[in-house]
PDB file of N, CA and C in Angstrom:
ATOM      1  N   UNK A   1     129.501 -25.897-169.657  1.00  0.00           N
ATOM      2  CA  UNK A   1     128.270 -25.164-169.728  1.00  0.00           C
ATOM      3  C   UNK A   1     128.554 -23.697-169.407  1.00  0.00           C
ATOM      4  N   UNK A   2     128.271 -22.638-170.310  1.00  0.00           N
ATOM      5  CA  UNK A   2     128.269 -21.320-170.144  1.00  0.00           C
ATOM      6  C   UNK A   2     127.286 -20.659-169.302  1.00  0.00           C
ATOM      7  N   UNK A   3     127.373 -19.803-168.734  1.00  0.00           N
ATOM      8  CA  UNK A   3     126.163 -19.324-168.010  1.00  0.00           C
ATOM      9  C   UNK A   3     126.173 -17.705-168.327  1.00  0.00           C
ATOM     10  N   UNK A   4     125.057 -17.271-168.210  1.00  0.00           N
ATOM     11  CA  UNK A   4     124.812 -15.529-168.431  1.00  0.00           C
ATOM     12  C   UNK A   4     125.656 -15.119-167.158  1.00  0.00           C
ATOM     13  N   UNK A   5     125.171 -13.382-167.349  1.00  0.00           N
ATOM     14  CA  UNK A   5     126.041 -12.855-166.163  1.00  0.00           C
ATOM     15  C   UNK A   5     125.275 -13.268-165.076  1.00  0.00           C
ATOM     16  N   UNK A   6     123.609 -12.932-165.384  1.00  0.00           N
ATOM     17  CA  UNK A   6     122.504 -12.890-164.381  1.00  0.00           C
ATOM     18  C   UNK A   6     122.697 -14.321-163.969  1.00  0.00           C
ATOM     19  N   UNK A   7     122.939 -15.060-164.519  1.00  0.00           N
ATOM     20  CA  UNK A   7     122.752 -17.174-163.808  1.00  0.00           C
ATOM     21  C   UNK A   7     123.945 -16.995-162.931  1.00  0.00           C
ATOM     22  N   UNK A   8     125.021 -16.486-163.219  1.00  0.00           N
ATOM     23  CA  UNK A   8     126.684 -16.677-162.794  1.00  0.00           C
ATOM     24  C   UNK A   8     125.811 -15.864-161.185  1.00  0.00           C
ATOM     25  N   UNK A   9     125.919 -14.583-161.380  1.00  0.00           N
ATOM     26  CA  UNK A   9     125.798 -13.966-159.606  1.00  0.00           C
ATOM     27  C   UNK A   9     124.469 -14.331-159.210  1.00  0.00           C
ATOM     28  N   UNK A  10     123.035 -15.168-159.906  1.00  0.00           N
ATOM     29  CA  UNK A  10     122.553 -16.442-158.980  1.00  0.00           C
ATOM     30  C   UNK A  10     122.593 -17.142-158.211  1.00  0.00           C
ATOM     31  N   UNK A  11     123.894 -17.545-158.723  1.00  0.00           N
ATOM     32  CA  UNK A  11     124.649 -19.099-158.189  1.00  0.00           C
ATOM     33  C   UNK A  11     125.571 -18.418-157.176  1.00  0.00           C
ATOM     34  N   UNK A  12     126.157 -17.451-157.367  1.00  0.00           N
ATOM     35  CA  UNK A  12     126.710 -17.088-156.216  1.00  0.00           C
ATOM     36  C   UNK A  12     127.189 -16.312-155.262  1.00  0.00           C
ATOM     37  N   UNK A  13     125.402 -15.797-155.272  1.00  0.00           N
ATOM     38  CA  UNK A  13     124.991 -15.063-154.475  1.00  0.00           C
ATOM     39  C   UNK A  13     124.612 -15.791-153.023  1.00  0.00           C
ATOM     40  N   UNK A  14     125.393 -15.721-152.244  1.00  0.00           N
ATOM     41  CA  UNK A  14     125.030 -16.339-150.858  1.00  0.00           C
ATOM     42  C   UNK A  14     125.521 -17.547-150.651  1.00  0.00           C
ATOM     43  N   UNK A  15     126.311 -18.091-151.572  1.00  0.00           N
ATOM     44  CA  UNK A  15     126.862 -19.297-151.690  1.00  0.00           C
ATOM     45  C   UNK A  15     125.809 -20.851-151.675  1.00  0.00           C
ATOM     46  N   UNK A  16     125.914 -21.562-151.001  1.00  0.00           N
ATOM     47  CA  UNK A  16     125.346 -22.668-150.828  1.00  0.00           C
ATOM     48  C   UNK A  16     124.365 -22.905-150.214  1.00  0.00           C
ATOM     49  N   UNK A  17     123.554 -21.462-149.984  1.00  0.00           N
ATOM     50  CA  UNK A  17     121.936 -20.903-149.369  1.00  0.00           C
ATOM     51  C   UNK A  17     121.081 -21.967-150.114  1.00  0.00           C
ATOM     52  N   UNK A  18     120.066 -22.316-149.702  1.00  0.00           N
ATOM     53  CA  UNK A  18     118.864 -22.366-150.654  1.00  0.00           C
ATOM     54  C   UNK A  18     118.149 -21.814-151.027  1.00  0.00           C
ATOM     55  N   UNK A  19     117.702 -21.754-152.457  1.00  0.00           N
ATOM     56  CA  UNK A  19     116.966 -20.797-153.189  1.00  0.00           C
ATOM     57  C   UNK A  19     115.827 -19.814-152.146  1.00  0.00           C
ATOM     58  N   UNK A  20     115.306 -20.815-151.156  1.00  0.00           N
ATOM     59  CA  UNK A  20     113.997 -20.003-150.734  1.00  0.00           C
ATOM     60  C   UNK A  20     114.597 -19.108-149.902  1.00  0.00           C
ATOM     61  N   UNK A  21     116.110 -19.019-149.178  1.00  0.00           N
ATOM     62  CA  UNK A  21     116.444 -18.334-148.208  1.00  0.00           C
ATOM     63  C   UNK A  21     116.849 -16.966-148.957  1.00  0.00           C
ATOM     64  N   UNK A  22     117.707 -17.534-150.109  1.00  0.00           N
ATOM     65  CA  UNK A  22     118.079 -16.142-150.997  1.00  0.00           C
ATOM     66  C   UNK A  22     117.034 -15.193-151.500  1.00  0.00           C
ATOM     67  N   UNK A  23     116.048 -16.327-151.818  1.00  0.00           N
ATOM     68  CA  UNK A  23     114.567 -15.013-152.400  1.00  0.00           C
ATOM     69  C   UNK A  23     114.170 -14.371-151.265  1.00  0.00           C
ATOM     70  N   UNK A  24     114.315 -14.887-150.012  1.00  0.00           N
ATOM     71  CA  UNK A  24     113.717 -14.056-148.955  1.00  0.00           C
ATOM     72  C   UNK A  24     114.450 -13.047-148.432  1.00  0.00           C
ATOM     73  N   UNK A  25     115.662 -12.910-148.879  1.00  0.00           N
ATOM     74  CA  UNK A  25     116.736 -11.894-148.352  1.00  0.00           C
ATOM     75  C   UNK A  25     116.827 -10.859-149.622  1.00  0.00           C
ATOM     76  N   UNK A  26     116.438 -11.002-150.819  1.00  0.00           N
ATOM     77  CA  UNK A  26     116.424 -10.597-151.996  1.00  0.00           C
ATOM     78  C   UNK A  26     115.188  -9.294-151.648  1.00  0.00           C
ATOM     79  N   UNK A  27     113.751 -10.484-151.471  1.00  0.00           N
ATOM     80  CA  UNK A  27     112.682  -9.762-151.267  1.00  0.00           C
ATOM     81  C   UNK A  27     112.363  -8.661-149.736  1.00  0.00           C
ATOM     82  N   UNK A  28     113.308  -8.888-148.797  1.00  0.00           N
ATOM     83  CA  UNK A  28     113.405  -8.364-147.484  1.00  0.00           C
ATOM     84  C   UNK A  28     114.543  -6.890-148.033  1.00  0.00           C
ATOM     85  N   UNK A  29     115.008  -7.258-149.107  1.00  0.00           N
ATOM     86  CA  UNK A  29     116.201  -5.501-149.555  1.00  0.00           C
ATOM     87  C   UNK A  29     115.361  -5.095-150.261  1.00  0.00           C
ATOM     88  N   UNK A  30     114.567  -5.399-151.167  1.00  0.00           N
ATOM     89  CA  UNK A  30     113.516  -4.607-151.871  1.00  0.00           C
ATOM     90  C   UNK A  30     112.094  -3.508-151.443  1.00  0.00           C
ATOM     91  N   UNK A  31     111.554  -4.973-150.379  1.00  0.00           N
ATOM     92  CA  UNK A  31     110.599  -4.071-149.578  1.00  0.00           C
ATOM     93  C   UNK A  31     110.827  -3.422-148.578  1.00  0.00           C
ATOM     94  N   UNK A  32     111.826  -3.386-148.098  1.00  0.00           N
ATOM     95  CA  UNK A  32     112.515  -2.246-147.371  1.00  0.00           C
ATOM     96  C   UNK A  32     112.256  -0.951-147.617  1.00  0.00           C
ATOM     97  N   UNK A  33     113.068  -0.372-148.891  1.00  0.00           N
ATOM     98  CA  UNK A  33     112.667   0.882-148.995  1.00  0.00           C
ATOM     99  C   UNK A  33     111.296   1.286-149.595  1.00  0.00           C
ATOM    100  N   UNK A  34     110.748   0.680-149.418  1.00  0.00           N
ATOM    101  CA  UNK A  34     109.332   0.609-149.916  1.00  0.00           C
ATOM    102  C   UNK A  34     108.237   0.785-148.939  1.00  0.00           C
ATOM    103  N   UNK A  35     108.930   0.248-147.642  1.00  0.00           N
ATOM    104  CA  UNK A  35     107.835   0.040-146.265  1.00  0.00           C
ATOM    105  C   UNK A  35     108.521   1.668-145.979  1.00  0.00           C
ATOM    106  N   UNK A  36     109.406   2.364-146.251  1.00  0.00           N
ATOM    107  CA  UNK A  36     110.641   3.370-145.517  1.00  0.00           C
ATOM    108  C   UNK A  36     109.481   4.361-146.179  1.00  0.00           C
ATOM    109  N   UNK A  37     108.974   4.384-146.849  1.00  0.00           N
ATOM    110  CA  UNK A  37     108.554   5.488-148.038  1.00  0.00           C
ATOM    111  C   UNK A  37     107.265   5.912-147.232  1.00  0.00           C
ATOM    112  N   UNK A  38     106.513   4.321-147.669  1.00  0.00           N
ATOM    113  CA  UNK A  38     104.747   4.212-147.526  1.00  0.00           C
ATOM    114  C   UNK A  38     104.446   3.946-145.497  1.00  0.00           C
ATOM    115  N   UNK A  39     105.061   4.059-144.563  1.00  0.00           N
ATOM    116  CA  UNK A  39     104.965   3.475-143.343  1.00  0.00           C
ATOM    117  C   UNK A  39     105.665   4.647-142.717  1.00  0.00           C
ATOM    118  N   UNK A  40     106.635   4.832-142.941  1.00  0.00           N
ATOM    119  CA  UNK A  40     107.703   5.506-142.229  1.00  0.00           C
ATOM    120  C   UNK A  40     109.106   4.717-141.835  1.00  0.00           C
ATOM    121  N   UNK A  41     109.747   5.416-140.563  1.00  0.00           N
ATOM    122  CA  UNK A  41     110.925   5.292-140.254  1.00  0.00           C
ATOM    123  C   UNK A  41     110.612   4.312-139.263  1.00  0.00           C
ATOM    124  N   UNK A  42     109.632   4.644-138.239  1.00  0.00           N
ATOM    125  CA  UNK A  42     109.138   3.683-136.997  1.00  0.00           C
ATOM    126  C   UNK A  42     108.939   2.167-136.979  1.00  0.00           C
ATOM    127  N   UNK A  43     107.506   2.200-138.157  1.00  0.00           N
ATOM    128  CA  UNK A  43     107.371   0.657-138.832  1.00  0.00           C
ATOM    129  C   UNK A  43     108.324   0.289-139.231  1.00  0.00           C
ATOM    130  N   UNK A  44     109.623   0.512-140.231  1.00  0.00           N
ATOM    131  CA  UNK A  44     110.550   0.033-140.858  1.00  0.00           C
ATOM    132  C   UNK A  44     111.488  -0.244-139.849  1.00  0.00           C
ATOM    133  N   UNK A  45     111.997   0.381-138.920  1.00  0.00           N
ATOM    134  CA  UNK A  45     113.380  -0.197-137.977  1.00  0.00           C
ATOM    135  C   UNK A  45     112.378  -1.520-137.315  1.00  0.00           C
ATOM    136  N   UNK A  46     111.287  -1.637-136.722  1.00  0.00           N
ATOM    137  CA  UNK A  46     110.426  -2.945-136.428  1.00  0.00           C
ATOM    138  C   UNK A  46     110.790  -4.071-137.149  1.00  0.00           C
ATOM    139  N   UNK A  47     110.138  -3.539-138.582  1.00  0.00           N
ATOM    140  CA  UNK A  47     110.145  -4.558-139.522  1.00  0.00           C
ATOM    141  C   UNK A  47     111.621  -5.345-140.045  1.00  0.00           C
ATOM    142  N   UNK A  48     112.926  -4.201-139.967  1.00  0.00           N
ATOM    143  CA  UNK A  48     114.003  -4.860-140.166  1.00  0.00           C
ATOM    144  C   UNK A  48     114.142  -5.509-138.755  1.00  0.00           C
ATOM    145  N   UNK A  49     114.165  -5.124-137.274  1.00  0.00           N
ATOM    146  CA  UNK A  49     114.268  -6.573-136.817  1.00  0.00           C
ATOM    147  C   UNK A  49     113.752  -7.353-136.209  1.00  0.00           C
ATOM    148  N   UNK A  50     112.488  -7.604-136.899  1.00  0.00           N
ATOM    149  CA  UNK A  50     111.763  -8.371-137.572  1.00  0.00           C
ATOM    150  C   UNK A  50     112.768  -9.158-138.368  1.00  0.00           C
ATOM    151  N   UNK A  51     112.824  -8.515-139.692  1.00  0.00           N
ATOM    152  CA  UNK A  51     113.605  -9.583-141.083  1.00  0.00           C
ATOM    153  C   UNK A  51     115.149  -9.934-140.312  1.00  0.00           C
ATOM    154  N   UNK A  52     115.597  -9.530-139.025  1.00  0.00           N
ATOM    155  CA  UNK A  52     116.910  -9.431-138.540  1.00  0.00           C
ATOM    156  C   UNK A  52     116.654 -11.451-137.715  1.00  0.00           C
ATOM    157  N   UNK A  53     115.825 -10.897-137.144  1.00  0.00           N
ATOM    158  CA  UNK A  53     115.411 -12.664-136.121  1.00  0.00           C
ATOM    159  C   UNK A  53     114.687 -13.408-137.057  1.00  0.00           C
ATOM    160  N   UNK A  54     114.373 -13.306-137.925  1.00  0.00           N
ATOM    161  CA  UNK A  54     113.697 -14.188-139.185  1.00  0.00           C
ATOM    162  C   UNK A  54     115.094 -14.964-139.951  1.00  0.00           C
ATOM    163  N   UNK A  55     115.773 -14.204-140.509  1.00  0.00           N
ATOM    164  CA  UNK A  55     117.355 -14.599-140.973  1.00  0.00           C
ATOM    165  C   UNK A  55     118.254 -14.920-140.398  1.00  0.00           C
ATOM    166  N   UNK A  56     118.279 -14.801-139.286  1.00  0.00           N
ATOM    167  CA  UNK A  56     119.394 -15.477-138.156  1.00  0.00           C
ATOM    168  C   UNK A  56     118.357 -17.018-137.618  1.00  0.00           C
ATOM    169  N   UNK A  57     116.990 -16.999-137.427  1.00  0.00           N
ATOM    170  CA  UNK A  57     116.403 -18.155-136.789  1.00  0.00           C
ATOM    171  C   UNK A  57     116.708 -19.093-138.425  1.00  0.00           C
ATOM    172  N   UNK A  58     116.258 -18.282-139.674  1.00  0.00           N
ATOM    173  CA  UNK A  58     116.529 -19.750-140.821  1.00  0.00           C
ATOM    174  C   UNK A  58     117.977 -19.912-141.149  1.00  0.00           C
ATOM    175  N   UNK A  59     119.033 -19.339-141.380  1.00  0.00           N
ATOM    176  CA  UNK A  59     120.386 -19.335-141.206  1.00  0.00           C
ATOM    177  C   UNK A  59     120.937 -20.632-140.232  1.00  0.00           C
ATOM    178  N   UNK A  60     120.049 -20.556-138.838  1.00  0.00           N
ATOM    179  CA  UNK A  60     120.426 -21.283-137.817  1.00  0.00           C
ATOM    180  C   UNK A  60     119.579 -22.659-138.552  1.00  0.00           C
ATOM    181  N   UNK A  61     118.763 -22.860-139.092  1.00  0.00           N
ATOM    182  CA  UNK A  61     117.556 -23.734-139.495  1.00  0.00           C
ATOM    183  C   UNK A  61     118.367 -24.759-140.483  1.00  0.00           C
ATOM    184  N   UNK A  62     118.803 -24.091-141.572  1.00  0.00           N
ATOM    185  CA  UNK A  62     120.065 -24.352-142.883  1.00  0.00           C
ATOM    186  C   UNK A  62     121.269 -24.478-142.348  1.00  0.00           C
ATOM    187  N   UNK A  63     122.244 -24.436-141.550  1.00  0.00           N
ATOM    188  CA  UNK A  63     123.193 -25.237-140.895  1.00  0.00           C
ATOM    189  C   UNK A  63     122.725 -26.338-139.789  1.00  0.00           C
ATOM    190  N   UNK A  64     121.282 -26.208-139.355  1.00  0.00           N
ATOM    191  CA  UNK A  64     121.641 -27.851-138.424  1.00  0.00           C
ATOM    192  C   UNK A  64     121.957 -28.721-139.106  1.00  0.00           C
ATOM    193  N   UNK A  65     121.179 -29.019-139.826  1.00  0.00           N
ATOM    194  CA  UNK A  65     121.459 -29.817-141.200  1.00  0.00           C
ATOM    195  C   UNK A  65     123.309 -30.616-141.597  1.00  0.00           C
ATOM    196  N   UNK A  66     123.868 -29.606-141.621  1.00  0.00           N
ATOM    197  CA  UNK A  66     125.122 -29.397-141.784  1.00  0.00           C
ATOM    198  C   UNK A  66     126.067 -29.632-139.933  1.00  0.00           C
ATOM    199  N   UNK A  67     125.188 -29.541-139.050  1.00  0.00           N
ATOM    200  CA  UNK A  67     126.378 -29.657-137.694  1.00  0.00           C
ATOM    201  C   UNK A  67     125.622 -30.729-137.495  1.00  0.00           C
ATOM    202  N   UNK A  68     124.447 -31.112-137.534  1.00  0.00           N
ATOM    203  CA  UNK A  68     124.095 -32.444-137.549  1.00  0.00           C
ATOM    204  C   UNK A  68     125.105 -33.967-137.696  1.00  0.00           C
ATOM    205  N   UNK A  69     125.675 -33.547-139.218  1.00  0.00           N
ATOM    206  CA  UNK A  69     126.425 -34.684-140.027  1.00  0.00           C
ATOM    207  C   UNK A  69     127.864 -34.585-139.064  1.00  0.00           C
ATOM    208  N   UNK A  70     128.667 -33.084-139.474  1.00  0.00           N
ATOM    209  CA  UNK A  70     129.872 -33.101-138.472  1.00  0.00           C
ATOM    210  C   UNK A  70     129.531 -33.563-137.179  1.00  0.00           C
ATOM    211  N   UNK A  71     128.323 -33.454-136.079  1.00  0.00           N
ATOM    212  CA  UNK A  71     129.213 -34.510-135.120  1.00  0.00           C
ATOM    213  C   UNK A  71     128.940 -35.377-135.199  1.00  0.00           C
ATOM    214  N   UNK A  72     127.618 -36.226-136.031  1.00  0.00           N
ATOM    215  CA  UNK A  72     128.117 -37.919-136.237  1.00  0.00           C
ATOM    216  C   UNK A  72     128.594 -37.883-136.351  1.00  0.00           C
ATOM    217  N   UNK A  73     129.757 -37.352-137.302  1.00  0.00           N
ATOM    218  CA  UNK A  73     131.269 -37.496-137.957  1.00  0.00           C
ATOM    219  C   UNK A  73     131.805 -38.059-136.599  1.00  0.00           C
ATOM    220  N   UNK A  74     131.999 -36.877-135.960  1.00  0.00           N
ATOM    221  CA  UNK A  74     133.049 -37.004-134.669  1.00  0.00           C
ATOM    222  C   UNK A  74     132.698 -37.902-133.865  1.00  0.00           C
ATOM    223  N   UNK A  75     131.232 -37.798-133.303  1.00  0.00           N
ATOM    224  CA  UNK A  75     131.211 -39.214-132.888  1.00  0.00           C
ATOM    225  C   UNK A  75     131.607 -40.055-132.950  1.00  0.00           C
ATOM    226  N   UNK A  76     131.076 -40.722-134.207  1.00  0.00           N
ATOM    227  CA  UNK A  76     131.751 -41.886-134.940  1.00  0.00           C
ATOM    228  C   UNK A  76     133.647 -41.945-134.558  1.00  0.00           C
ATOM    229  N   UNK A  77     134.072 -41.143-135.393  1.00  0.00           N
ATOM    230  CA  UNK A  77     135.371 -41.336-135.085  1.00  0.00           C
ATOM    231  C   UNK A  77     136.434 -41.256-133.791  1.00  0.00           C
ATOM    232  N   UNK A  78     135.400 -40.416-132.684  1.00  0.00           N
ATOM    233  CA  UNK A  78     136.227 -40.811-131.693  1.00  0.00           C
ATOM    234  C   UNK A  78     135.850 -42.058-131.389  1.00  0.00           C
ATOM    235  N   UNK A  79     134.673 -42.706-131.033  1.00  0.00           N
ATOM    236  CA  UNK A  79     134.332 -44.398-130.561  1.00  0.00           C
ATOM    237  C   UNK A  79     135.413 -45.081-131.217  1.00  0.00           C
ATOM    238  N   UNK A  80     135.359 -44.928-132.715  1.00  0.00           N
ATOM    239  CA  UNK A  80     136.375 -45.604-133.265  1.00  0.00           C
ATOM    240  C   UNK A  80     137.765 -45.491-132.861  1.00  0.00           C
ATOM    241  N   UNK A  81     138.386 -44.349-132.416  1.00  0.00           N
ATOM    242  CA  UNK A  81     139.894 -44.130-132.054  1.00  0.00           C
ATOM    243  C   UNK A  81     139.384 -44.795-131.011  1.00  0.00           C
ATOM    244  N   UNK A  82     138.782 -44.866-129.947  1.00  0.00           N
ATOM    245  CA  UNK A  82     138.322 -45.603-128.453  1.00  0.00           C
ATOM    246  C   UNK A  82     138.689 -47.099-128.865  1.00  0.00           C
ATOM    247  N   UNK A  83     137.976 -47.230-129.681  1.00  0.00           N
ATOM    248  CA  UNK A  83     137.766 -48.994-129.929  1.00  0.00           C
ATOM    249  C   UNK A  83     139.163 -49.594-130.000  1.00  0.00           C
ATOM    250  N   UNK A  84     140.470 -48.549-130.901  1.00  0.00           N
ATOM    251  CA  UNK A  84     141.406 -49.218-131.638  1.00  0.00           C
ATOM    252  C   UNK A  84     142.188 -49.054-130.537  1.00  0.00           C
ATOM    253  N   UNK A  85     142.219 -48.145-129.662  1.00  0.00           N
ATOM    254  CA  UNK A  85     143.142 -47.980-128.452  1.00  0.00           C
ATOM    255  C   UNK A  85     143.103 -49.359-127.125  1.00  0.00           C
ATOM    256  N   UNK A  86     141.539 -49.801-127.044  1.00  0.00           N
ATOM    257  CA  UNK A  86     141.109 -50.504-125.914  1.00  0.00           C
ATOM    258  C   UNK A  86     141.477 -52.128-126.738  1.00  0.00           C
ATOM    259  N   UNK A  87     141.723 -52.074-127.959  1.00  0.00           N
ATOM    260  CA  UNK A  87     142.234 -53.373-128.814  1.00  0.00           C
ATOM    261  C   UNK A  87     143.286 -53.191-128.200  1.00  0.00           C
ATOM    262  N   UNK A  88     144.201 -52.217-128.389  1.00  0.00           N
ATOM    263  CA  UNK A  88     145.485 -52.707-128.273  1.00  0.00           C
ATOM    264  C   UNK A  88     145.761 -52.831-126.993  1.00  0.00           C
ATOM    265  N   UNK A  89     145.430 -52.435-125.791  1.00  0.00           N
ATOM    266  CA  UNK A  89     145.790 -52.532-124.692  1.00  0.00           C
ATOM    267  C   UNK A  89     146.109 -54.172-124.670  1.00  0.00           C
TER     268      UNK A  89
END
């Protein structure tokens, strides 16, 4: 399957983000200089961190997900090294 240029840096833009996180980081560089213009300098350093603890709290939101599974993983597999060690004794 071929993809345009625009589908190609879609896909991998941000890597393995989900769509809603990328539109919100998309739409947080846009209205930026836009709040910089119509607000000022004051509102805008707010508002970026603002968008600064917004993207680090969903960032953190989109990997539990992901450290979730790794330490069942580990879990799991140390009990199991436990189990095979207390066999052999």
């Amino acid at each position: 399957m071929t993809f345009t240029l625009s589908q190609a840096f879609g896909r991998a833009f941000m890597g393995q983000a989900p769509p809603w996180y990328k539109l919100a980081v998309v739409a947080f560089l846009v209205a930026n200089p836009v709040l910089l213009l119509l607000a000022g300098p004051l509102v805008t350093g707010w508002a970026l961190l603002a968008e600064f603890i917004f993207t680090l709290a969903m960032a953190l939101r989109t990997c539990s997900a992901w450290l979730t599974r790794v330490s069942r993983w580990l879990v799991n597999s140390l009990s199991r090294s436990r189990m095979r060690t207390s066999l052999s004794l």
